[in-house]
Structures are given as structure tokens and as C-alpha cells.
Protein backbone atom coordinates (compact mmCIF):
# COMPACT_ATOMS: atom_id res chain seq x y z
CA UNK A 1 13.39 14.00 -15.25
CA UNK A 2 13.95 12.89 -11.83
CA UNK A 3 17.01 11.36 -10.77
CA UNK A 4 17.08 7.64 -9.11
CA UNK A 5 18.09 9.17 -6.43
CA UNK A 6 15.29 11.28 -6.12
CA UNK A 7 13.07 8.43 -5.81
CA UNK A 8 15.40 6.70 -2.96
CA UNK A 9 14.58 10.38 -1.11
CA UNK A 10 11.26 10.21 -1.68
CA UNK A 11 10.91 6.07 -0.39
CA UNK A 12 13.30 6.67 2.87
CA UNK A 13 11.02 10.24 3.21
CA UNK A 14 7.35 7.97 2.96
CA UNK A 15 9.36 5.30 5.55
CA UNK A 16 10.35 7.82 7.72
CA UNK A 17 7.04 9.43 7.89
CA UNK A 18 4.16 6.86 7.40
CA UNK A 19 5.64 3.76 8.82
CA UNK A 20 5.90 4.39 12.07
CA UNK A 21 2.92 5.90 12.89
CA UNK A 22 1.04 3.25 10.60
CA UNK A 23 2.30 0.60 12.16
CA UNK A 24 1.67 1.53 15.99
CA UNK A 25 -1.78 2.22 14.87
CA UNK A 26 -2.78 -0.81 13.05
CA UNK A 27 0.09 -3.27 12.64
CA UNK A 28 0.94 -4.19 16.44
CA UNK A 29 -0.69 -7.49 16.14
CA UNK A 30 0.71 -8.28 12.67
CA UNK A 31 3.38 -11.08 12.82
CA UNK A 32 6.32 -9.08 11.11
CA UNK A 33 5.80 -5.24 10.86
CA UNK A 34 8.65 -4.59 9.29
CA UNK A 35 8.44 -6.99 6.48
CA UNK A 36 4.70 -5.55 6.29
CA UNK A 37 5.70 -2.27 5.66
CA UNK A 38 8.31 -3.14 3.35
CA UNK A 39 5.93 -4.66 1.19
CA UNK A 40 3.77 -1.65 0.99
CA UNK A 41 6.82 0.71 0.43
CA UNK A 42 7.46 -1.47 -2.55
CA UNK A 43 4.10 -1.31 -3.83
CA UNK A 44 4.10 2.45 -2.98
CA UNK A 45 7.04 3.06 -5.05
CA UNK A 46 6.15 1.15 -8.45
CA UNK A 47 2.44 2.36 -7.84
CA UNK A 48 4.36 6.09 -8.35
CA UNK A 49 6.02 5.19 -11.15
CA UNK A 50 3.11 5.99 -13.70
CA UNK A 51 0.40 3.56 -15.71
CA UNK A 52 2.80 0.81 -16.48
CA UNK A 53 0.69 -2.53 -16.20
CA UNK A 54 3.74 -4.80 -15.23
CA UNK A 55 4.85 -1.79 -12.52
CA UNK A 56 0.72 -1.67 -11.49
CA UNK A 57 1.01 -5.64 -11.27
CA UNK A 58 3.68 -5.72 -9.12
CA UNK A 59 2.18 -3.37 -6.87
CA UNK A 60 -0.81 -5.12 -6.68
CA UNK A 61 1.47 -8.49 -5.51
CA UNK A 62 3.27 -6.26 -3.01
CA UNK A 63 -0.42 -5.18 -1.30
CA UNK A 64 -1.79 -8.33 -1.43
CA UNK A 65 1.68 -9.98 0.37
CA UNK A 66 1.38 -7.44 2.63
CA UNK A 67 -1.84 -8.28 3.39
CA UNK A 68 -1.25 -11.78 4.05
CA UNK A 69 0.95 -10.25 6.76
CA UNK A 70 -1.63 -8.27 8.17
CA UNK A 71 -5.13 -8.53 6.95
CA UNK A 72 -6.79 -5.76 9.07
CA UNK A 73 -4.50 -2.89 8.09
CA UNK A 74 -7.33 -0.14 6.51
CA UNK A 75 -4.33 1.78 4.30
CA UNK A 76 -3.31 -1.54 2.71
CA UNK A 77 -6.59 -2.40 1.59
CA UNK A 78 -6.92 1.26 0.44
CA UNK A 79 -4.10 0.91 -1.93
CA UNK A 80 -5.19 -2.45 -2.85
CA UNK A 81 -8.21 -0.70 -4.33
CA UNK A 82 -6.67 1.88 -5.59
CA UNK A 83 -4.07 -0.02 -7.91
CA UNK A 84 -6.97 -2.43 -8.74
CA UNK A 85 -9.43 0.07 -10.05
CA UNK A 86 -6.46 1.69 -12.35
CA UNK A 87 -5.86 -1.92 -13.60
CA UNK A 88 -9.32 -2.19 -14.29
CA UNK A 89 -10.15 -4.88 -12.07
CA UNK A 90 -13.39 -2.50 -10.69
CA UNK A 91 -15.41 -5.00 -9.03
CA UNK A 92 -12.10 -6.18 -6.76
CA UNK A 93 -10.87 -2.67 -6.19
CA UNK A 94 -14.38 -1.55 -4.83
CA UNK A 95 -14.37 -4.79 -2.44
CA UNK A 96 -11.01 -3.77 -1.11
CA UNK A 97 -12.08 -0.06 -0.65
CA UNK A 98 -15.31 -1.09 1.07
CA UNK A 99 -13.12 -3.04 3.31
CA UNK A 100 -10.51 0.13 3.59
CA UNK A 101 -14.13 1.50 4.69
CA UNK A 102 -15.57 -1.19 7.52
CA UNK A 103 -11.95 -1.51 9.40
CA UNK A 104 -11.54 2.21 8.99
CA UNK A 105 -14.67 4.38 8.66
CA UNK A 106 -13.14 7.47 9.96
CA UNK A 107 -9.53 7.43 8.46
CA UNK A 108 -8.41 10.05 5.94
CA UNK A 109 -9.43 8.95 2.57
């Protein structure tokens, strides 16, 4: 089993990596950037953390704060939709994914 700190690794590793380059893309308008991203890193790390429903809820309130931060930021909505559809919640996790889709019909996923 991994250690705790393991998981601090992998967060600062994700920050390091994604956050930047995410938010010069698609955040530069977005009021707070930072506080953006740190609401996705949140949901990022309890969306890792298995199939727990209260971990998978949490997640879900991370994305959708993050959101309210910046609504036009494709990867958000992405793993909006992603944490929705393994709660269940199909119908809302295929809207956010179509919207992952309209504001970003190129990106990577």
C-alpha cells in the first residue's frame, strides 16, 4: 500500500505538470487561477482514491467550484463527467462531457 506521502508526490507531480500549461491555455480569463486549479487538484486527488461515494462526492463539489471559477475550462468539465457517470448520475455526466466536447473538440480525450 502506498504511503501518504506517495500521494503528496503524486499531487505536487500533477501541479507541477498540468497546471501550468492548463491554465495558460484556458484559464487566463478566469478570475483566480490559482484557486481554480486548486480546486481541481482536490477533486483530482479524492477522484484517485478509488469508488468511495463520499470521496466521488467531494470530487464532484471540487469540479463544480471550480467551475464556478471558470466555466469555459474543457478539462474541468471533462472530469465533471467523468466523476458523474461513476456516481451514476449518466444523464449529467454526458451533458458535462458534451460540453468538455463543444469548448474543446480537438483536445486529448
Amino acid at each position: 500500500m502506498p504511503r501518504p506521502t506517495g500521494y503528496l508526490c503524486l499531487a505536487l507531480t500533477f501541479a507541477a505538470l498540468w497546471f501550468p500549461a492548463s491554465i495558460s491555455a484556458q484559464s487566463a480569463s478566469a478570475a483566480d487561477p490559482v484557486r481554480t486549479a486548486t480546486h481541481v487538484l482536490k477533486g483530482k486527488i479524492l477522484e484517485s482514491m478509488g469508488a468511495d461515494p463520499n470521496k466521488l462526492s467531494v470530487a464532484e463539489s471540487e469540479y463544480r467550484a471550480a467551475l464556478q471559477l471558470d466555466a469555459n475550462h474543457a478539462m474541468i468539465h471533462f472530469n465533471l463527467g467523468v466523476v458523474l457517470l461513476r456516481e451514476g448520475h449518466n444523464p449529467d455526466g454526458i451533458a458535462e462531457l458534451n460540453d468538455y466536447l463543444r469548448l474543446s473538440p480537438d483536445g486529448p480525450n
